[in-house]
Protein backbone atom coordinates (compact mmCIF):
# COMPACT_ATOMS: atom_id res chain seq x y z
CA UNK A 1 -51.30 -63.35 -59.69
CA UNK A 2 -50.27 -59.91 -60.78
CA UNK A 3 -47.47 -61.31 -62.79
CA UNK A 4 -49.45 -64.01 -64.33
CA UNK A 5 -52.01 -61.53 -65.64
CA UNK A 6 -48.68 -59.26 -67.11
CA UNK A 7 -47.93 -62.37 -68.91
CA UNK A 8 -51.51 -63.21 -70.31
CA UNK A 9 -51.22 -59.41 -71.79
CA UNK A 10 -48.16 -61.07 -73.80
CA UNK A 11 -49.88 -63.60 -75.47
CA UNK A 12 -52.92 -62.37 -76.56
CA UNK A 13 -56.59 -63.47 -74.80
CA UNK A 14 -60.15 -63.73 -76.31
CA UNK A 15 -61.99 -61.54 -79.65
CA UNK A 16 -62.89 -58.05 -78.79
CA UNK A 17 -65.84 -57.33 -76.93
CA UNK A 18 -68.41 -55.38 -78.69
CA UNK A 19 -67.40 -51.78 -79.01
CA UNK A 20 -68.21 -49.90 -75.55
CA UNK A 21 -69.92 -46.34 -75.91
CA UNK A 22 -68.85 -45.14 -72.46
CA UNK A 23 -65.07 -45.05 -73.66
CA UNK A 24 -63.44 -41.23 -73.48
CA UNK A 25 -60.10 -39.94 -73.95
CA UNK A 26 -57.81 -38.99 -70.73
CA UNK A 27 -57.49 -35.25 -70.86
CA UNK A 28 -53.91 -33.59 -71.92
CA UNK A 29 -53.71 -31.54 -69.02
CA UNK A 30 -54.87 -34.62 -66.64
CA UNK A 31 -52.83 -36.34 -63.69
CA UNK A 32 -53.41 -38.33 -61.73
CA UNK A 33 -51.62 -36.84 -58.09
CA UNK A 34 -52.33 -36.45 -54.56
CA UNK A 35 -55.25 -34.74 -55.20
CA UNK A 36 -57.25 -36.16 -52.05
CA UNK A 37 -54.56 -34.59 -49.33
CA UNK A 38 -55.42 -31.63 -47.49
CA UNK A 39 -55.48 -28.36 -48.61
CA UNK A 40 -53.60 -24.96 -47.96
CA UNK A 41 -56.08 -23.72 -45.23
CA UNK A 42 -55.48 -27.76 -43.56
CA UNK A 43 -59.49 -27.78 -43.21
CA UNK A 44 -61.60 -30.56 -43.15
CA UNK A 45 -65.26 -31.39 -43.29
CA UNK A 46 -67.56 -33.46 -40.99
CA UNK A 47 -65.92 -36.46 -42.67
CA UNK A 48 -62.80 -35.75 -40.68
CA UNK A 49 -61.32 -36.35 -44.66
CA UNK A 50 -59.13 -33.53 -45.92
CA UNK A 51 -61.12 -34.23 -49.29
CA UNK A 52 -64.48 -34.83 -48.10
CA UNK A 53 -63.80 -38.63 -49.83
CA UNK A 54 -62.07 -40.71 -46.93
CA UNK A 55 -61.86 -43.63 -49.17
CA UNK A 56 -60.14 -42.14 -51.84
CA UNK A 57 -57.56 -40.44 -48.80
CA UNK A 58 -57.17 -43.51 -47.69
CA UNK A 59 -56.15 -45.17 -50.86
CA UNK A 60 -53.98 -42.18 -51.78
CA UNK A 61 -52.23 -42.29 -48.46
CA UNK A 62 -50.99 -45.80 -49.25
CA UNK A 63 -49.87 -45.50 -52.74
CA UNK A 64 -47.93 -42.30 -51.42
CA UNK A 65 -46.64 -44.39 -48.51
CA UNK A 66 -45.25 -47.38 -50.96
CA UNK A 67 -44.37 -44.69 -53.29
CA UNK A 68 -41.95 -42.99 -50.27
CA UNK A 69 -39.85 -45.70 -50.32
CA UNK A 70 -38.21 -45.65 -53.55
CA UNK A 71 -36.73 -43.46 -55.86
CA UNK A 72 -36.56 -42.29 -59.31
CA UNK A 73 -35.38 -45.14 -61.90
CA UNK A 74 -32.14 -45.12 -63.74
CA UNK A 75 -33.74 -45.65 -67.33
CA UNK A 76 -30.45 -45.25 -69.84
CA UNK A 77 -29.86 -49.33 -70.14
CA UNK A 78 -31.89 -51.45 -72.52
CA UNK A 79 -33.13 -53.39 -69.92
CA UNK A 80 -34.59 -51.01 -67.79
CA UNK A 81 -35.98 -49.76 -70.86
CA UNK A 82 -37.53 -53.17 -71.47
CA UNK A 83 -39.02 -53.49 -67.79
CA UNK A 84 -40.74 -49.76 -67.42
CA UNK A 85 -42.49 -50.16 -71.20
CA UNK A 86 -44.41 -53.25 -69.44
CA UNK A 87 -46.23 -50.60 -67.89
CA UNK A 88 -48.09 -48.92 -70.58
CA UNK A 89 -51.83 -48.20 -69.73
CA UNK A 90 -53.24 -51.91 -71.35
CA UNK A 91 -51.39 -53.74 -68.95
CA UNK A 92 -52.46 -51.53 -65.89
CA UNK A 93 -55.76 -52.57 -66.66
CA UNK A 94 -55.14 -56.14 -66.05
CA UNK A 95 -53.81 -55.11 -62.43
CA UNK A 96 -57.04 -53.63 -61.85
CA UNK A 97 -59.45 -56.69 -63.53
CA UNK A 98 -57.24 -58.88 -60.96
CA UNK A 99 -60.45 -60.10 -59.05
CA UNK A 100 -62.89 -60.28 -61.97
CA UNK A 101 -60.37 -62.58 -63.70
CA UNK A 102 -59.91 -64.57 -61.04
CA UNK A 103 -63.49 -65.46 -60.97
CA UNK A 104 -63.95 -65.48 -64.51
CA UNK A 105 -61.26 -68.15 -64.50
CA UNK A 106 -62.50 -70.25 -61.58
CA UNK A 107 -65.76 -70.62 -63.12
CA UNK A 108 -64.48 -71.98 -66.67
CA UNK A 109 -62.42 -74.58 -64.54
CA UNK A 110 -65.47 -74.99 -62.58
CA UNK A 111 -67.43 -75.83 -65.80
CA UNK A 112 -64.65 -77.61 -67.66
CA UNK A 113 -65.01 -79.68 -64.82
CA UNK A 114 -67.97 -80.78 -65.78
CA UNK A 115 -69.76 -79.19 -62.73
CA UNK A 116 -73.43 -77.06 -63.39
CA UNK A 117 -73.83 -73.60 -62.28
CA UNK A 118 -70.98 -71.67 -60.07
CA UNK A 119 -68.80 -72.66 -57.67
CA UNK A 120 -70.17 -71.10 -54.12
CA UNK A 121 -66.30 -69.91 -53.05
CA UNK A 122 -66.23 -66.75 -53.12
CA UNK A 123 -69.18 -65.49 -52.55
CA UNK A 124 -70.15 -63.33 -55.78
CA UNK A 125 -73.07 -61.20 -56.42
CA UNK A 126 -73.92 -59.80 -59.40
CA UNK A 127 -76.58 -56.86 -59.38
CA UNK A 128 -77.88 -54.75 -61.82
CA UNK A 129 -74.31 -55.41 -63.74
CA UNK A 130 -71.97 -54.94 -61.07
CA UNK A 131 -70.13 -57.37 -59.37
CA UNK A 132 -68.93 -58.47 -55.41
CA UNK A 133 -66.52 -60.80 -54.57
CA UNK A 134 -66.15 -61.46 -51.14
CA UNK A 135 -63.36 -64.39 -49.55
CA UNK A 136 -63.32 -65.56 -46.03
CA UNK A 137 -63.67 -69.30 -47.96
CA UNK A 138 -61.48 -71.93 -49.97
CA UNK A 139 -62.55 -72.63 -53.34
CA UNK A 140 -62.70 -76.33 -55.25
CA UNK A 141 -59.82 -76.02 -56.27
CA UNK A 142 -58.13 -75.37 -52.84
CA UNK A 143 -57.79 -71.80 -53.39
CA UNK A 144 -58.10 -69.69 -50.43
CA UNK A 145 -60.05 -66.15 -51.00
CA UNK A 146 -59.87 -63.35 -48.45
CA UNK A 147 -60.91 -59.69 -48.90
CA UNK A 148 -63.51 -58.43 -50.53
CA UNK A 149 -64.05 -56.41 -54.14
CA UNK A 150 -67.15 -54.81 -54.54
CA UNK A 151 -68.92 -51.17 -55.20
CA UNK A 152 -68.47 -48.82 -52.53
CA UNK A 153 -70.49 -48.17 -50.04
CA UNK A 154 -69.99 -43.94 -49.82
CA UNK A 155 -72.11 -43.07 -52.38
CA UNK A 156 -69.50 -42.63 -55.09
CA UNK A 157 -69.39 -44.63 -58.41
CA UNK A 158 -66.19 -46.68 -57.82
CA UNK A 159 -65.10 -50.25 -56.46
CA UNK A 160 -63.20 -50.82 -53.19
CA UNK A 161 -60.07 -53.32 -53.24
CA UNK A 162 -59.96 -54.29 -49.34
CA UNK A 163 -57.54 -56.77 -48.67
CA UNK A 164 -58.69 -58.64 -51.78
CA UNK A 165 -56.24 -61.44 -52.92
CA UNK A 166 -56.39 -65.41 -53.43
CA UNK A 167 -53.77 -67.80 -52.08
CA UNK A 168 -52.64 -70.81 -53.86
CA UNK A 169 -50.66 -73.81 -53.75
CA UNK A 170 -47.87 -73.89 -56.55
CA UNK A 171 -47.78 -77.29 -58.58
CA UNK A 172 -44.29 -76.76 -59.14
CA UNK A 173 -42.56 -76.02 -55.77
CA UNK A 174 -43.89 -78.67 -53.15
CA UNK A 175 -45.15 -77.43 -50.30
CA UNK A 176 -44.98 -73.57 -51.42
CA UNK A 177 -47.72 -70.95 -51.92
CA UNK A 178 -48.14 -67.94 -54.16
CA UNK A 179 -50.91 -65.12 -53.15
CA UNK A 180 -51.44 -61.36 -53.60
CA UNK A 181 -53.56 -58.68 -51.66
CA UNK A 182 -54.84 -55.69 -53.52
CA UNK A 183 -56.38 -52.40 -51.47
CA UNK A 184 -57.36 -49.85 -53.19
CA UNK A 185 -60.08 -48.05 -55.11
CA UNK A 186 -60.92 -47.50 -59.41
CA UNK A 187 -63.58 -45.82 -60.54
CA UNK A 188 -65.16 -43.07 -62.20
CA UNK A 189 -62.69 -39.44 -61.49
CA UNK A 190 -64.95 -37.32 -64.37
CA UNK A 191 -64.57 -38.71 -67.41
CA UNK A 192 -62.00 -40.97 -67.08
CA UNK A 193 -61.17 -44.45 -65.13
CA UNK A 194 -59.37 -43.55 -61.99
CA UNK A 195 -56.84 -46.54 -60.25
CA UNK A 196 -55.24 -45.71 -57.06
CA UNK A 197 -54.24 -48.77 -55.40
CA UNK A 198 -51.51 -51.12 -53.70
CA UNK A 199 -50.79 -54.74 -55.20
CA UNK A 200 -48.22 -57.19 -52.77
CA UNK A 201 -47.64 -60.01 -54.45
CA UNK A 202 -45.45 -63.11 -53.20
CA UNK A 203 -44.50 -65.20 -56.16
CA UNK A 204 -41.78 -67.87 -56.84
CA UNK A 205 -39.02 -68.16 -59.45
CA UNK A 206 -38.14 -70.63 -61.80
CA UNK A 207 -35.97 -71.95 -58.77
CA UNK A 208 -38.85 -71.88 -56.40
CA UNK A 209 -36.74 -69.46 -54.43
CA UNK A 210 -39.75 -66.43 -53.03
CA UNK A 211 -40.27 -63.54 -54.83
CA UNK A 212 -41.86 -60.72 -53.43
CA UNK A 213 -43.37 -58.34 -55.67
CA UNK A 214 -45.46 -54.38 -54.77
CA UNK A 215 -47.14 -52.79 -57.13
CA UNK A 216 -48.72 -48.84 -56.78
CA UNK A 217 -50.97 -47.27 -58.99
CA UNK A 218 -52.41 -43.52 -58.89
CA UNK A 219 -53.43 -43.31 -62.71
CA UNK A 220 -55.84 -41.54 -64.75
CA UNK A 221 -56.84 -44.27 -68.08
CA UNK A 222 -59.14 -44.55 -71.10
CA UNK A 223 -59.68 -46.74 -73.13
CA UNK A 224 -61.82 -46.07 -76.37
CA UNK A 225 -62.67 -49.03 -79.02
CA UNK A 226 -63.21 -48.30 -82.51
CA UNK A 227 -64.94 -50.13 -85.43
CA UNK A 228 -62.99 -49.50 -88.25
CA UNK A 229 -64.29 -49.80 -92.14
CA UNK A 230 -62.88 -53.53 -92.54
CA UNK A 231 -64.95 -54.55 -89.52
CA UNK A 232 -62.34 -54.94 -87.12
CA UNK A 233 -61.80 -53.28 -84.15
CA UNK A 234 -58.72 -50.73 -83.32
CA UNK A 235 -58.41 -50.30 -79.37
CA UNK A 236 -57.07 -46.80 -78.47
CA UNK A 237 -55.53 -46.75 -74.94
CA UNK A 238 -54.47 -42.89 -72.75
CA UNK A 239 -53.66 -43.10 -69.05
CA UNK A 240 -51.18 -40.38 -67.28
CA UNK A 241 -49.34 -40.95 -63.63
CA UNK A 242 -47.54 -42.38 -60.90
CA UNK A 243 -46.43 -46.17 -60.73
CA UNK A 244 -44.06 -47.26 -57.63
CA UNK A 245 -43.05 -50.62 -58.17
CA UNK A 246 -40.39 -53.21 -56.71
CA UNK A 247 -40.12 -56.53 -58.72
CA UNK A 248 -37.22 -58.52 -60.26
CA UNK A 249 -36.49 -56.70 -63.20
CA UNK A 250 -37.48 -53.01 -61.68
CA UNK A 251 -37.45 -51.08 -58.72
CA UNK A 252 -38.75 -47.07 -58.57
CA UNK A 253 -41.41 -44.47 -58.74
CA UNK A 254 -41.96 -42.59 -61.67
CA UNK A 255 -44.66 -40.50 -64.18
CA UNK A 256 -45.77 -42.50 -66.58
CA UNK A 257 -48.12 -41.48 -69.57
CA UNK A 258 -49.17 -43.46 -72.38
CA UNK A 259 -50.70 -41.60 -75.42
CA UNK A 260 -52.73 -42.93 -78.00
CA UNK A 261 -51.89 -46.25 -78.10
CA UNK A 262 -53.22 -48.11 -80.54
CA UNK A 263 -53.72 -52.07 -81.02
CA UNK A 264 -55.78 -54.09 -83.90
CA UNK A 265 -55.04 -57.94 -83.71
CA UNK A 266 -56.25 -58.29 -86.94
CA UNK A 267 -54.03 -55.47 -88.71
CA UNK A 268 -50.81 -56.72 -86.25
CA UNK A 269 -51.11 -59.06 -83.53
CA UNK A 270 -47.49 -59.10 -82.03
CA UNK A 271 -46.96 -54.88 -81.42
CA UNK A 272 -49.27 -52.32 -81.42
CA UNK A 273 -49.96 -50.30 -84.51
CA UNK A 274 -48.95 -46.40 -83.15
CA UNK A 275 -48.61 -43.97 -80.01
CA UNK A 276 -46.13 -44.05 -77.19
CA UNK A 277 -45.41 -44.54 -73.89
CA UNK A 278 -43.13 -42.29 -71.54
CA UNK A 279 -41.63 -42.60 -68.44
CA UNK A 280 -40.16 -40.00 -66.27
CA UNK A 281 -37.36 -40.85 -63.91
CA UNK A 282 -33.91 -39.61 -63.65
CA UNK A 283 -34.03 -40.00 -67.18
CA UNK A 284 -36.95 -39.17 -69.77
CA UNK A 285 -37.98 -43.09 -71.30
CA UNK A 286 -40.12 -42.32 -74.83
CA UNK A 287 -41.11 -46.11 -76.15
CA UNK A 288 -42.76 -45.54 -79.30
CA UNK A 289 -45.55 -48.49 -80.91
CA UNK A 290 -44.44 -48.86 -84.83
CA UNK A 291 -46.52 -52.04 -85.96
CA UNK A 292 -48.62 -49.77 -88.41
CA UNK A 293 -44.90 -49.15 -90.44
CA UNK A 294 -43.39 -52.43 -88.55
CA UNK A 295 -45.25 -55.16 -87.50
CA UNK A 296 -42.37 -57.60 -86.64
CA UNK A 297 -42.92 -61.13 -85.28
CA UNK A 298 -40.11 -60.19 -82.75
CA UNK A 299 -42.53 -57.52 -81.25
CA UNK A 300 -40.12 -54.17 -81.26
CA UNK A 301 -40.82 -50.94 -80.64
CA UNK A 302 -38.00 -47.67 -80.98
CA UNK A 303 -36.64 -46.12 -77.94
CA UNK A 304 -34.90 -42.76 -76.78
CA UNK A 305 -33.43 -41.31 -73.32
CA UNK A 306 -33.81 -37.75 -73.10
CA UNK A 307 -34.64 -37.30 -76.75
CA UNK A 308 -31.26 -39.40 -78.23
CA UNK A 309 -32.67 -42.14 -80.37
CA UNK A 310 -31.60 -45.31 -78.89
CA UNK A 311 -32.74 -47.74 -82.31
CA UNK A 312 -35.00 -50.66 -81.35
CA UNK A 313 -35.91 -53.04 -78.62
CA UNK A 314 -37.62 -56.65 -79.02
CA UNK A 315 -39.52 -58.74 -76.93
CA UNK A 316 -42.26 -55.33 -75.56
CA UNK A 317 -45.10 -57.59 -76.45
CA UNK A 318 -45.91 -57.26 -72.80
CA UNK A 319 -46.14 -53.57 -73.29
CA UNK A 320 -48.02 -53.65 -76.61
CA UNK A 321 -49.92 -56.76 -77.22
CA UNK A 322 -52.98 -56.48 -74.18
CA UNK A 323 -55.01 -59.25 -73.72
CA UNK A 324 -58.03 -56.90 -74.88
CA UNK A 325 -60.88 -59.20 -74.03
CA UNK A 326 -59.81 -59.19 -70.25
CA UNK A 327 -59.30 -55.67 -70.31
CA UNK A 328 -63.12 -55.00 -71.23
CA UNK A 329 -64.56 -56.88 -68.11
CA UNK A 330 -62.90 -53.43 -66.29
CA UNK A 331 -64.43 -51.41 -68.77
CA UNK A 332 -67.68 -53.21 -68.33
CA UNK A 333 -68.02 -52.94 -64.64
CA UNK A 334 -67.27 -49.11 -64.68
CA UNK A 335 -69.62 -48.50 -67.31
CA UNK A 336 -72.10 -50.27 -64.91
CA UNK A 337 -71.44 -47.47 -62.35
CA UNK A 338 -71.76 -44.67 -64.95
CA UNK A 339 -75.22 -45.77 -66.18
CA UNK A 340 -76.15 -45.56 -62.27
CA UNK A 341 -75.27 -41.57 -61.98
C-alpha cells in the first residue's frame, strides 16, 4: 500500500482543501532524534519509561532498531539521486494518512457500488473529529483489516499505529497477496507534526515475483497552506530527520530535511514551484524545486553532491507533485487533537 500511495503523490489527487489555520513552520534548529531514550543520570519515572512517554520509547526503539541495520547511502549516481528525492516531506505524509486513505477509498468503492451508508469492515469511529480504525474483519471487497489506528490512550494528543495494515488479493498475480503493517505513533511534538514509525510492506513486481519493502520514519513536518492574491492556493511543506528504508530502488538510513517547499497546481502542476530537499549520507544530496523559473512537463528539478552542481534530473514528480488533497486528511486529524489541548 505504501508504494501505491508514493505513486498517487505522482499524479496528482483531489482540489485543495480549504486553507488550515493550525499549519506552522518546523523550527531551523528542530530534529527529529532519539529524544525519548534515557538520559545521562539512566533514571526513570514510575512509568518505568526513560522519557516518562512509553509510547513514544516504544516507537523510537523500533525505528532505531530498523534504522541499525543499514547504513549510510551512496548518493553520487543519478539514480540514487532519483530514489532519495521521493522522500521529500509531501510524500511522508502519505505514509502517515496510510489508514485514513484506506478507508476513505473503501467507502467511495463502497458507494460507487451503489451501496447506502458505510461498509461495517473495519470498524471506524469518528468522534468529535477524530477517527479509529480498528481490523480483526474482512471487508466487501475481500480485504482483510488487522490492527488498529486510533488516538492514544496516554493522555497525549497523538495517534497510535499498532499493527495496522490491510491484506489484499492482487488481480494480477493469481493466487498472490500484497499487505503492509504500520506501528508507530504521529502527533503533536510542540508545534509541529511528529512521525516516528515502522512501515513493512510486501508488494509484487511487474513479474509477480515478492517484493518486500520497510519503511522508518522519526521526522519533525509542517505543512502550511496559503491563499494567494489569484485565489489559488500555494502549499508550503518543512520536515527535518531520519528515514531508514530498504526497497527496490534504495536501501539506507540517512538525515533528511526538506525546506520550504513549495507547490501550486494551478501556477505548475508537474514540479513544485521552489525550496529543496537534502539528504545526508556518505554524500551531501541538495535536490532543488525550480517550477517557479521551470515548470517542465518532464518534471525536473537541479541536483548537487557535496555542493558540485550535477545539472538536472527528470521524472521527481514523485518528490514534487503531492497528492495535496490526501495529504490534508493528516492535517485534519491532528488539528482535531490540537483543538482538544
Amino acid at each position: 500500500m505504501t508504494l501505491t500511495l508514493l505513486a498517487l503523490a505522482c499524479n496528482g489527487g483531489p482540489d485543495k482543501d480549504e486553507p488550515d489555520d493550525t499549519a506552522v513552520a518546523v523550527d531551523d534548529t528542530a530534529s527529529a532524534d532519539d529524544t525519548g531514550s534515557a538520559d545521562d543520570t539512566g533514571s526513570t519515572d514510575d512509568t518505568g519509561s526513560p522519557s516518562g512517554d512509553p509510547e513514544r520509547d516504544d516507537a523510537v526503539d523500533r525505528f532505531d532498531a530498523l534504522a541499525s541495520e543499514f547504513d549510510a547511502p551512496d548518493l553520487s549516481s543519478a539514480e540514487a539521486a532519483k530514489a532519495w528525492a521521493g522522500l521529500s516531506a509531501p510524500n511522508l505524509l502519505l505514509y502517515a494518512v496510510a489508514p485514513q486513505l484506506e478507508w476513505e477509498f473503501l467507502k467511495s468503492a463502497w458507494t460507487e457500488a451503489g451501496n447506502e451508508g458505510v461498509p461495517d469492515c473495519p470498524v471506524v469511529v469518528e468522534e468529535n473529529d477524530t477517527v479509529e480504525i480498528t481490523g480483526g474483519c474482512t471487508d466487501f471487497q475481500g480485504g482483510i483489516w488487522h490492527g488498529r489506528f486510533g488516538p492514544s490512550d496516554s493522555g497525549t494528543f497523538r495517534y497510535e499505529l499498532d499493527n495496522f495494515g490491510v491484506e489484499r488479493s492482487s488481480e494480477a498475480c493469481a493466487g498472490q497477496t500484497t499487505d503492509y503493517v504500520q506501528n508507530g505513533i504521529l502527533g503533536l511534538n510542540g508545534a509541529d507534526f511528529e512521525f516516528i514509525m515502522v512501515s513493512d510492506s510486501s508488494e509484487l513486481a511487474d513479474d509477480c515475483s515478492p517484493l518486500e519493502n520497510r519503511v522508518g520514519l522519526n521526522v519533525l513536518l509542517a505543512q502550511e497552506d496559503i491563499t494567494e492574491d489569484d485565489g489559488t492556493t500555494t502549499t508550503i511543506y518543512n520536515s527535518s530527520g531520519r528515514v531508514a528504508v530498504s526497497d527496490a530502488t534504495k536501501e539506507g538510513v540517512a538525515d533528511i530535511r526538506t525546506d520550504d517547499e513549495q507547490t501550486n497546481g494551478d501556477w505548475c502542476g508537474t514540479e513544485a514551484w521552489s525550496g529543496s530537499t537534502t539528504v545526508e549520507g556518505q554524500q551531501t544530496l541538495v535536490i532543488t524545486y525550480d517550477g517557479q523559473t521551470d515548470c517542465d512537463p518532464e518534471s525536473t528539478v537541479t541536483w548537487s553532491v557535496d555542493g558540485a552542481d550535477q545539472g538536472e534530473l527528470t521524472g521527481v514528480s514523485c518528490a514534487t507533485t503531492p497528492a495535496t488533497g490526501l495529504a490534508g486528511l493528516l492535517v485534519g486529524l491532528l488539528a482535531a487533537l490540537r483543538r482538544r489541548r
